[in-house]
C-alpha atoms as a PDB file:
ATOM      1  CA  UNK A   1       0.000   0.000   0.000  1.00  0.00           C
ATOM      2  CA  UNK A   2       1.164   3.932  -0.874  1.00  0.00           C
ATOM      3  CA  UNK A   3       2.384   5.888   1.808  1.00  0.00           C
ATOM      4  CA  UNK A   4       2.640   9.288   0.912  1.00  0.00           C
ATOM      5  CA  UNK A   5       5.375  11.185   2.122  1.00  0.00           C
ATOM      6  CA  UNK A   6       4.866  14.177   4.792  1.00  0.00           C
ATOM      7  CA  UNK A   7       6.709  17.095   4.253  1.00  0.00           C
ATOM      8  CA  UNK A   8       7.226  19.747   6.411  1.00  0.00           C
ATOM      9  CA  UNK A   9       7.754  23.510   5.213  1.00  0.00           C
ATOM     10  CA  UNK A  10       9.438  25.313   7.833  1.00  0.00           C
ATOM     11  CA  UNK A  11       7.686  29.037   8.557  1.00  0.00           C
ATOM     12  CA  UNK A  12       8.639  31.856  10.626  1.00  0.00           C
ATOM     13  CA  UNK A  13       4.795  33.265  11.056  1.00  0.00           C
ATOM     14  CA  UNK A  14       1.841  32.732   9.380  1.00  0.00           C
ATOM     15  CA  UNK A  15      -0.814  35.120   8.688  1.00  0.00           C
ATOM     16  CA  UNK A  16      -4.479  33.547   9.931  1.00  0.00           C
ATOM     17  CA  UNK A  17      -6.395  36.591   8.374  1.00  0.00           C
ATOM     18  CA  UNK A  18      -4.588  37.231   5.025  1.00  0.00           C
ATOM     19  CA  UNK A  19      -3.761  33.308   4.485  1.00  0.00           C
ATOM     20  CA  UNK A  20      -0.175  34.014   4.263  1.00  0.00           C
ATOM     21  CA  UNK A  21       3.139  32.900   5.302  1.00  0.00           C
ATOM     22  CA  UNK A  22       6.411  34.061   6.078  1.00  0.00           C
ATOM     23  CA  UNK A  23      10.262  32.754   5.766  1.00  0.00           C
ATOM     24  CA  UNK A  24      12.588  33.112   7.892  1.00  0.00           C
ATOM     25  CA  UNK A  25      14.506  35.681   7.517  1.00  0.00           C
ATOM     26  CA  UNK A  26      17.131  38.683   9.134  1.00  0.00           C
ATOM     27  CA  UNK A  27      14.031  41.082  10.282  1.00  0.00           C
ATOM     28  CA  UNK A  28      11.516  38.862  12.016  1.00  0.00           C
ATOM     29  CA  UNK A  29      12.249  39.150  15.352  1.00  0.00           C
ATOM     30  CA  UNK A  30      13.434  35.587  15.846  1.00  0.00           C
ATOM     31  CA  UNK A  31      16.155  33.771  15.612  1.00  0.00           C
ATOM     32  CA  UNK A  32      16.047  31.413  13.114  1.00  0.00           C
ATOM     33  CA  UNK A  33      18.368  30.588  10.007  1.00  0.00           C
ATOM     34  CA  UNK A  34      22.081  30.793  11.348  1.00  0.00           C
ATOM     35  CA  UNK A  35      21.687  33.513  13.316  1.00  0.00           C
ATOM     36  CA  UNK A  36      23.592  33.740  16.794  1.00  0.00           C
ATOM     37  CA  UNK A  37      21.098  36.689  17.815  1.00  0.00           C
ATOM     38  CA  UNK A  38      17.444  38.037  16.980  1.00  0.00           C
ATOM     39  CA  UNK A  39      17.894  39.303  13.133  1.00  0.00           C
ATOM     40  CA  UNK A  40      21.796  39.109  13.544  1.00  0.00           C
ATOM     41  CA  UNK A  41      24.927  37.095  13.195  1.00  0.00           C
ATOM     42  CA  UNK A  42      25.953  34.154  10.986  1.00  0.00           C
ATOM     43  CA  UNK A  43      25.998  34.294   7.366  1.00  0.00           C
ATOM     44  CA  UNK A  44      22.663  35.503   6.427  1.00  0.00           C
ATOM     45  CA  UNK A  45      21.941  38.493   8.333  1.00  0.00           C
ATOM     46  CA  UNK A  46      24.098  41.733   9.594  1.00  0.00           C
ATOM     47  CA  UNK A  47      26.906  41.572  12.216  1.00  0.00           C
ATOM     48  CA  UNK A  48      25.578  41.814  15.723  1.00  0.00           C
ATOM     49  CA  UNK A  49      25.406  45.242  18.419  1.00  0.00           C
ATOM     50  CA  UNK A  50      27.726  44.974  21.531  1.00  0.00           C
ATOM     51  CA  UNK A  51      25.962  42.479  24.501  1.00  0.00           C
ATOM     52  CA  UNK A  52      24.027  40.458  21.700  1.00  0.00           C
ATOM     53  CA  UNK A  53      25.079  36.549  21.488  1.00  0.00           C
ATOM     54  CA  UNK A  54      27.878  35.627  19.079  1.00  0.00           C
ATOM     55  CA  UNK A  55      29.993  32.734  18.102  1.00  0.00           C
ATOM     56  CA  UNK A  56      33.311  34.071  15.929  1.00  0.00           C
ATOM     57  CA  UNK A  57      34.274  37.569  15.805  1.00  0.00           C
ATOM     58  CA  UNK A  58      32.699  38.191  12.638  1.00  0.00           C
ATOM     59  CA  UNK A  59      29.495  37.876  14.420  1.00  0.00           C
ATOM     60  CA  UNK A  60      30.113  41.143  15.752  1.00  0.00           C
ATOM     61  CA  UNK A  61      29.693  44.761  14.637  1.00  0.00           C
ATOM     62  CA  UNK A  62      33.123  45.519  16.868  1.00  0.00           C
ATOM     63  CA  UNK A  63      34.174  42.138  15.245  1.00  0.00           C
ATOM     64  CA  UNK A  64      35.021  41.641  18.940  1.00  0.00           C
ATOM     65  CA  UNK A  65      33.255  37.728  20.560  1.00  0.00           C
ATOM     66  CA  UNK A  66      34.383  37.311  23.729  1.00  0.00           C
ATOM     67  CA  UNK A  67      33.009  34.667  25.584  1.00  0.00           C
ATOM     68  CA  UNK A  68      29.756  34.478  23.036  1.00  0.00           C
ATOM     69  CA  UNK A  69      29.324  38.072  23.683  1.00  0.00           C
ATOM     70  CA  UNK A  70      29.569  40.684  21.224  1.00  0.00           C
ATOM     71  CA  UNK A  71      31.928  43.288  23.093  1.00  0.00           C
ATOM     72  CA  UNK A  72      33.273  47.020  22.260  1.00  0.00           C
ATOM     73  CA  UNK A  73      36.532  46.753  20.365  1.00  0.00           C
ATOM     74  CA  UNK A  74      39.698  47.713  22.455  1.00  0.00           C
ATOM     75  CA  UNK A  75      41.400  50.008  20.662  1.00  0.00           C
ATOM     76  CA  UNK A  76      45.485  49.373  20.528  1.00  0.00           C
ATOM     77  CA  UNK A  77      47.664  51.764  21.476  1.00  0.00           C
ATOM     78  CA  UNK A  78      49.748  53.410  18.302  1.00  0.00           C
ATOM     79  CA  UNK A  79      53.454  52.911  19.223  1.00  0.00           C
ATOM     80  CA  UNK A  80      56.012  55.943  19.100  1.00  0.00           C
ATOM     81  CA  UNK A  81      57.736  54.298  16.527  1.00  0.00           C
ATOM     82  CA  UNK A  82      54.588  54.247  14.141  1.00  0.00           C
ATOM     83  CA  UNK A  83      54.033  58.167  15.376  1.00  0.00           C
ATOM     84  CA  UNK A  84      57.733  59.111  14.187  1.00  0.00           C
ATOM     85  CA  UNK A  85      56.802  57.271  11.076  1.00  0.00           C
ATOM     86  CA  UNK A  86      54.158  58.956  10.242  1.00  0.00           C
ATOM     87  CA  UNK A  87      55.642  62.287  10.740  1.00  0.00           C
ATOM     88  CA  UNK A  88      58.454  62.124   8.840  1.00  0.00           C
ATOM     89  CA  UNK A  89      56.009  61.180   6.231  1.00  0.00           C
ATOM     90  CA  UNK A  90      54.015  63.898   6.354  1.00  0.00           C
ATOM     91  CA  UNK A  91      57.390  66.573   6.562  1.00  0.00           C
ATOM     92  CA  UNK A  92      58.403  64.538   3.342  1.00  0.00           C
ATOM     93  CA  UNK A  93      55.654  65.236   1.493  1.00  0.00           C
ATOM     94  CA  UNK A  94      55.026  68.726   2.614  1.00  0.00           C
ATOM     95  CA  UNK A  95      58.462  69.644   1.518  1.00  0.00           C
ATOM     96  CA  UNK A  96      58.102  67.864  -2.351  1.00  0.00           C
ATOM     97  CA  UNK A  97      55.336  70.091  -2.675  1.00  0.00           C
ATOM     98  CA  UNK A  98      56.857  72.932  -1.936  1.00  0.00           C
ATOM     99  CA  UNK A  99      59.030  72.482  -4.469  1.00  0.00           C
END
């Protein structure tokens, strides 16, 4: 005897009154596909805001995941060396144009 197969369609909200439904996707207010946050994170949808969940740094607006947590950035400090670097580029170039 035929068994017919059941498939399942996976749906992130259906509407009752217009008949409709809705994929998942980055601005439903769930989390669904691969996100690691509501409508943020993975692949799919836009990097996260600092305190949302995360798994790799890309996750993150700051591209900062500590501990599954989105965090600010920490800024590194320029060293002098980089400084003196930099100015001696800028008095180079200042003085080939006022040639």
């Amino acid at each position: 005897m035929y068994q017919p197969k059941t498939t399942y369609l996976r749906v992130s909200s259906f509407d009752w009154n217009a008949h409709t439904f809705s994929a998942p996707n980055c601005t439903d207010d769930k989390k669904n596909q691969d996100e690691t946050d509501i409508n943020c994170g993975g692949l799919t949808c836009e990097a996260c805001k600092d305190n949302q969940y995360c798994l790799v740094d890309a996750d993150c607006l700051s591209n900062s995941c500590k501990e599954k947590v989105c965090v600010a950035a920490v800024s590194k400090p320029v060293s002098k060396s980089v400084t003196n670097n930099i100015s001696a580029i800028v008095i180079f170039v200042v003085s080939i144009l006022q040639l």
